[in-house]
Protein backbone atom coordinates (compact mmCIF):
# COMPACT_ATOMS: atom_id res chain seq x y z
CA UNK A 1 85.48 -123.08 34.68
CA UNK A 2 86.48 -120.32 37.31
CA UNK A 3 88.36 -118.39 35.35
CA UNK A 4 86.19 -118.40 32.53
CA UNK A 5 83.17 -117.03 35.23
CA UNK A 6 85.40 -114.77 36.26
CA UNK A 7 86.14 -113.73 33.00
CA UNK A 8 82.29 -113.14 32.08
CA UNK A 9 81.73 -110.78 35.66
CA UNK A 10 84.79 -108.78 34.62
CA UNK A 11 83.40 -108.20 31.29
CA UNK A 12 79.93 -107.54 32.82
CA UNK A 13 81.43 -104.91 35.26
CA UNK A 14 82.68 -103.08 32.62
CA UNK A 15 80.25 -103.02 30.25
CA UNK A 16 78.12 -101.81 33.65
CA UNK A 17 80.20 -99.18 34.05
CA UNK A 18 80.13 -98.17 30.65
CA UNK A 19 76.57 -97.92 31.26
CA UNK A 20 76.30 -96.01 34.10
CA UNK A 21 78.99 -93.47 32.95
CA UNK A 22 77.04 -93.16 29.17
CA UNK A 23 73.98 -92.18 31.37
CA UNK A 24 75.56 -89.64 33.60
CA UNK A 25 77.62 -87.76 30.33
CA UNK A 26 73.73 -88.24 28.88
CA UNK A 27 72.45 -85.98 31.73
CA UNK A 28 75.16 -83.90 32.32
CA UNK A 29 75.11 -82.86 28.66
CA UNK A 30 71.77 -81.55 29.28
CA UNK A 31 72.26 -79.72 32.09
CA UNK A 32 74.82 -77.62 30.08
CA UNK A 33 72.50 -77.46 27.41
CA UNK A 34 69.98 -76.02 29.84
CA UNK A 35 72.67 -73.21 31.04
CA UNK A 36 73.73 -72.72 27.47
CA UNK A 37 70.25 -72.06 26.63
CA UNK A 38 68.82 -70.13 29.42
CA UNK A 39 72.23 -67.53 28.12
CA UNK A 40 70.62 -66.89 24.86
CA UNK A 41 68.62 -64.04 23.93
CA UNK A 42 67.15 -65.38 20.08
CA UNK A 43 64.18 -67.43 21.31
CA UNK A 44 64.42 -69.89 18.30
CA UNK A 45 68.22 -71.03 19.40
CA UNK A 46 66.90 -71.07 22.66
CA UNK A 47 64.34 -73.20 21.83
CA UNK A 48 66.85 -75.66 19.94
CA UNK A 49 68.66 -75.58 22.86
CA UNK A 50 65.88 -76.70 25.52
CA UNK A 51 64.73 -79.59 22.78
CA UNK A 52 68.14 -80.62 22.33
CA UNK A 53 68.47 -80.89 26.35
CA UNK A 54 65.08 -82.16 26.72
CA UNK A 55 65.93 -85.29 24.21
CA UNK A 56 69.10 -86.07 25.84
CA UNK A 57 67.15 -86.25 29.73
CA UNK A 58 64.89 -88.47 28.17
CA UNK A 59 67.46 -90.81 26.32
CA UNK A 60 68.92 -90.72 30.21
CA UNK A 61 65.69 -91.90 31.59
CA UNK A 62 65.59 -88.66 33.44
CA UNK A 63 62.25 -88.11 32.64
CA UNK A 64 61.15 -85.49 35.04
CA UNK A 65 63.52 -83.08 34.29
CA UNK A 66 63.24 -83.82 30.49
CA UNK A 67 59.60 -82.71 30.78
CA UNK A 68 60.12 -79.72 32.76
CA UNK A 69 62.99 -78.85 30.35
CA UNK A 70 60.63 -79.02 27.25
CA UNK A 71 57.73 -77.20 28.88
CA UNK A 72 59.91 -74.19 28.88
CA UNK A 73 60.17 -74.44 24.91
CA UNK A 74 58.08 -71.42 23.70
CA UNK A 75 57.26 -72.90 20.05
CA UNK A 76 53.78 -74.72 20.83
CA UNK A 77 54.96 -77.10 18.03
CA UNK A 78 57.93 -77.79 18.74
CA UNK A 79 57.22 -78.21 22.08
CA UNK A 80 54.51 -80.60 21.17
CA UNK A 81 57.03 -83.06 19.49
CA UNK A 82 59.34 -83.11 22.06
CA UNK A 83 57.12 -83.87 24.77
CA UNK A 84 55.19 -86.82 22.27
CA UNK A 85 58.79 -88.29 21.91
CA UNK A 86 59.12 -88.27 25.95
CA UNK A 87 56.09 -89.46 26.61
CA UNK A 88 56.51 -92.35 23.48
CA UNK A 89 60.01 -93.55 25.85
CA UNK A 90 58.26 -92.74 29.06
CA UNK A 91 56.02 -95.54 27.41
CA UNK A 92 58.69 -97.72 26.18
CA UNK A 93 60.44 -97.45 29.33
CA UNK A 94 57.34 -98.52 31.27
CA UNK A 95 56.98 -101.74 28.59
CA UNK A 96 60.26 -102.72 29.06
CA UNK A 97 59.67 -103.05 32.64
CA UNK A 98 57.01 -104.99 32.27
CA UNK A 99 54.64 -102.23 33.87
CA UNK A 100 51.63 -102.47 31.44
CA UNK A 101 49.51 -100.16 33.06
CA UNK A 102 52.21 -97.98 33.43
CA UNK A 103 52.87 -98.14 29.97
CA UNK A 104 49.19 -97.21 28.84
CA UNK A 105 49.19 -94.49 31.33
CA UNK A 106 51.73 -92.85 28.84
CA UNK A 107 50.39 -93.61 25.54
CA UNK A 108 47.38 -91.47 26.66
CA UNK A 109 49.58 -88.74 25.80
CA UNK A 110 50.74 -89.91 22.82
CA UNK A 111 48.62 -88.15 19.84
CA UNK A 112 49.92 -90.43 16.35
CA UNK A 113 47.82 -93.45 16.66
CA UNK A 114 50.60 -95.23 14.66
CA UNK A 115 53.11 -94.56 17.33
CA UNK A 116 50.74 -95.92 20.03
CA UNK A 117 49.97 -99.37 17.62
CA UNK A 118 53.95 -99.80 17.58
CA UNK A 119 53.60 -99.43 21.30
CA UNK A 120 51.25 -102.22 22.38
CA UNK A 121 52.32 -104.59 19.26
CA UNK A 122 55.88 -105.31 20.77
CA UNK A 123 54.37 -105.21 24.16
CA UNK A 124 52.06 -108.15 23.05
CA UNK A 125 54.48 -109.61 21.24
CA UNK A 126 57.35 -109.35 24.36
CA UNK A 127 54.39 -110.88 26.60
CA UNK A 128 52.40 -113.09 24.76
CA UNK A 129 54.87 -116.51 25.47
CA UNK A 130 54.37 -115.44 29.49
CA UNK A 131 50.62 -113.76 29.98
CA UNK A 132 48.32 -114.60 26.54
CA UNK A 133 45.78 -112.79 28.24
CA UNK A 134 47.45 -109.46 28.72
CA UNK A 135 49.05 -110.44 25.00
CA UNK A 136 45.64 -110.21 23.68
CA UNK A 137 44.39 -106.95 25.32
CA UNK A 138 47.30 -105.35 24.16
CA UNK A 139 46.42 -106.25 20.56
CA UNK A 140 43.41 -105.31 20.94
CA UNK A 141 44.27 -101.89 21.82
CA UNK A 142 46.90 -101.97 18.88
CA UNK A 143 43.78 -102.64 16.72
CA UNK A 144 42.01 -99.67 17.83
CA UNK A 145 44.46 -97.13 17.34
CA UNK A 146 45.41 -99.08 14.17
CA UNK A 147 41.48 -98.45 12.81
CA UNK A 148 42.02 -94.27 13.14
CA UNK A 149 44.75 -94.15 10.79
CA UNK A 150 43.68 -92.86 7.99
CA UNK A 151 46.02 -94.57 5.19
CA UNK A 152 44.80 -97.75 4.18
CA UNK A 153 48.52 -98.77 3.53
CA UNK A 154 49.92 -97.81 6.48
CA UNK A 155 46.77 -99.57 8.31
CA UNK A 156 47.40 -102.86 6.34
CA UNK A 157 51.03 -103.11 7.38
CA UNK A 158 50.15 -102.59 11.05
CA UNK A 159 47.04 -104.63 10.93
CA UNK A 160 49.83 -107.39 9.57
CA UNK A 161 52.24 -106.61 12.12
CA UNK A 162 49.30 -107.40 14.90
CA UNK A 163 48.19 -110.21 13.30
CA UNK A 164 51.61 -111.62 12.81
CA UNK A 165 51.57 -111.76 17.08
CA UNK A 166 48.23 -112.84 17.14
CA UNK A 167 49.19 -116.06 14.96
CA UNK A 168 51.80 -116.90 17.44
CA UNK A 169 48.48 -117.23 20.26
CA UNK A 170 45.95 -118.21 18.01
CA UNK A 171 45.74 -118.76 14.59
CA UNK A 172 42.63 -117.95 14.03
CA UNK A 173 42.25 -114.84 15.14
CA UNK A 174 45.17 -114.13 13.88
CA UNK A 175 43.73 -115.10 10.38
CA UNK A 176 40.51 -112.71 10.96
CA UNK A 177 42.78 -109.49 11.98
């Protein structure tokens, strides 16, 4: 029995330090995407450059410097997409954590209503066997941002999705969503 614990810590130390040394080659790549970028003269490389280092802070959970990094991408658009994606695993991130208000703190920032219903539907359904209260404010949130989409496909799988959470609380209302 003690050498199989030992066996499992070993494994968990590695895989730890796996971790921690995927994050740091995460954020270090960015940081010499950042200098590559700030070299180049053709704004739409440079651009590619920032998003590309932007993206890889935020898959580091280095989300300060992620956002400053996009802000200093000059295409409005494509500035605008990076900074939805950071602020969609600024979100997630927050969820995961278990810090709810947090979490819909971020999705204010989020524009797609069908990235926000994704959001708060695997929040619900990640809380819903501890908190059924939170659960169900959380779907109903995901119901409201579900209602402005404008594809009634699209809307019936999410409006599924929710209800398929709601069932596991209460069948009923799970039956009227």
């Amino acid at each position: 029995v003690v050498q199989q614990i030992q066996s499992i810590n070993e494994r968990r130390a590695r895989v730890g330090r796996f971790d921690e040394a995927s994050q740091l080659s995460a954020q270090q790549e960015g940081e010499t995407m950042i200098e590559r970028a700030e070299k180049l003269s053709n704004s739409c490389q440079r651009d590619k450059e920032y998003s590309k280092a932007a993206l890889g802070l935020g898959s580091a959970k280095q989300f300060k410097r992620a956002l400053a990094t996009a802000d200093r991408i000059s295409g409005l658009k494509q500035r605008d997409g990076v900074m939805q994606f950071l602020f969609h695993e600024m979100a997630v991130a927050a969820r995961d954590a278990g810090e709810w208000t947090e979490m819909r703190e971020k999705d204010k920032s989020i524009s797609t209503p069908e990235v926000v219903a994704v959001l708060y539907i695997k929040a619900a359904d990640v809380v819903h066997p501890k908190d059924g209260i939170t659960a169900a404010e959380l779907l109903r949130e995901a119901v409201k941002n579900i209602e402005r989409i404008s594809d009634s496909g699209v809307k019936a799988g999410f409006l599924l999705g929710a209800a398929a959470v709601q069932v596991k609380m209460d069948v009923f209302t799970g039956l009227e969503i």
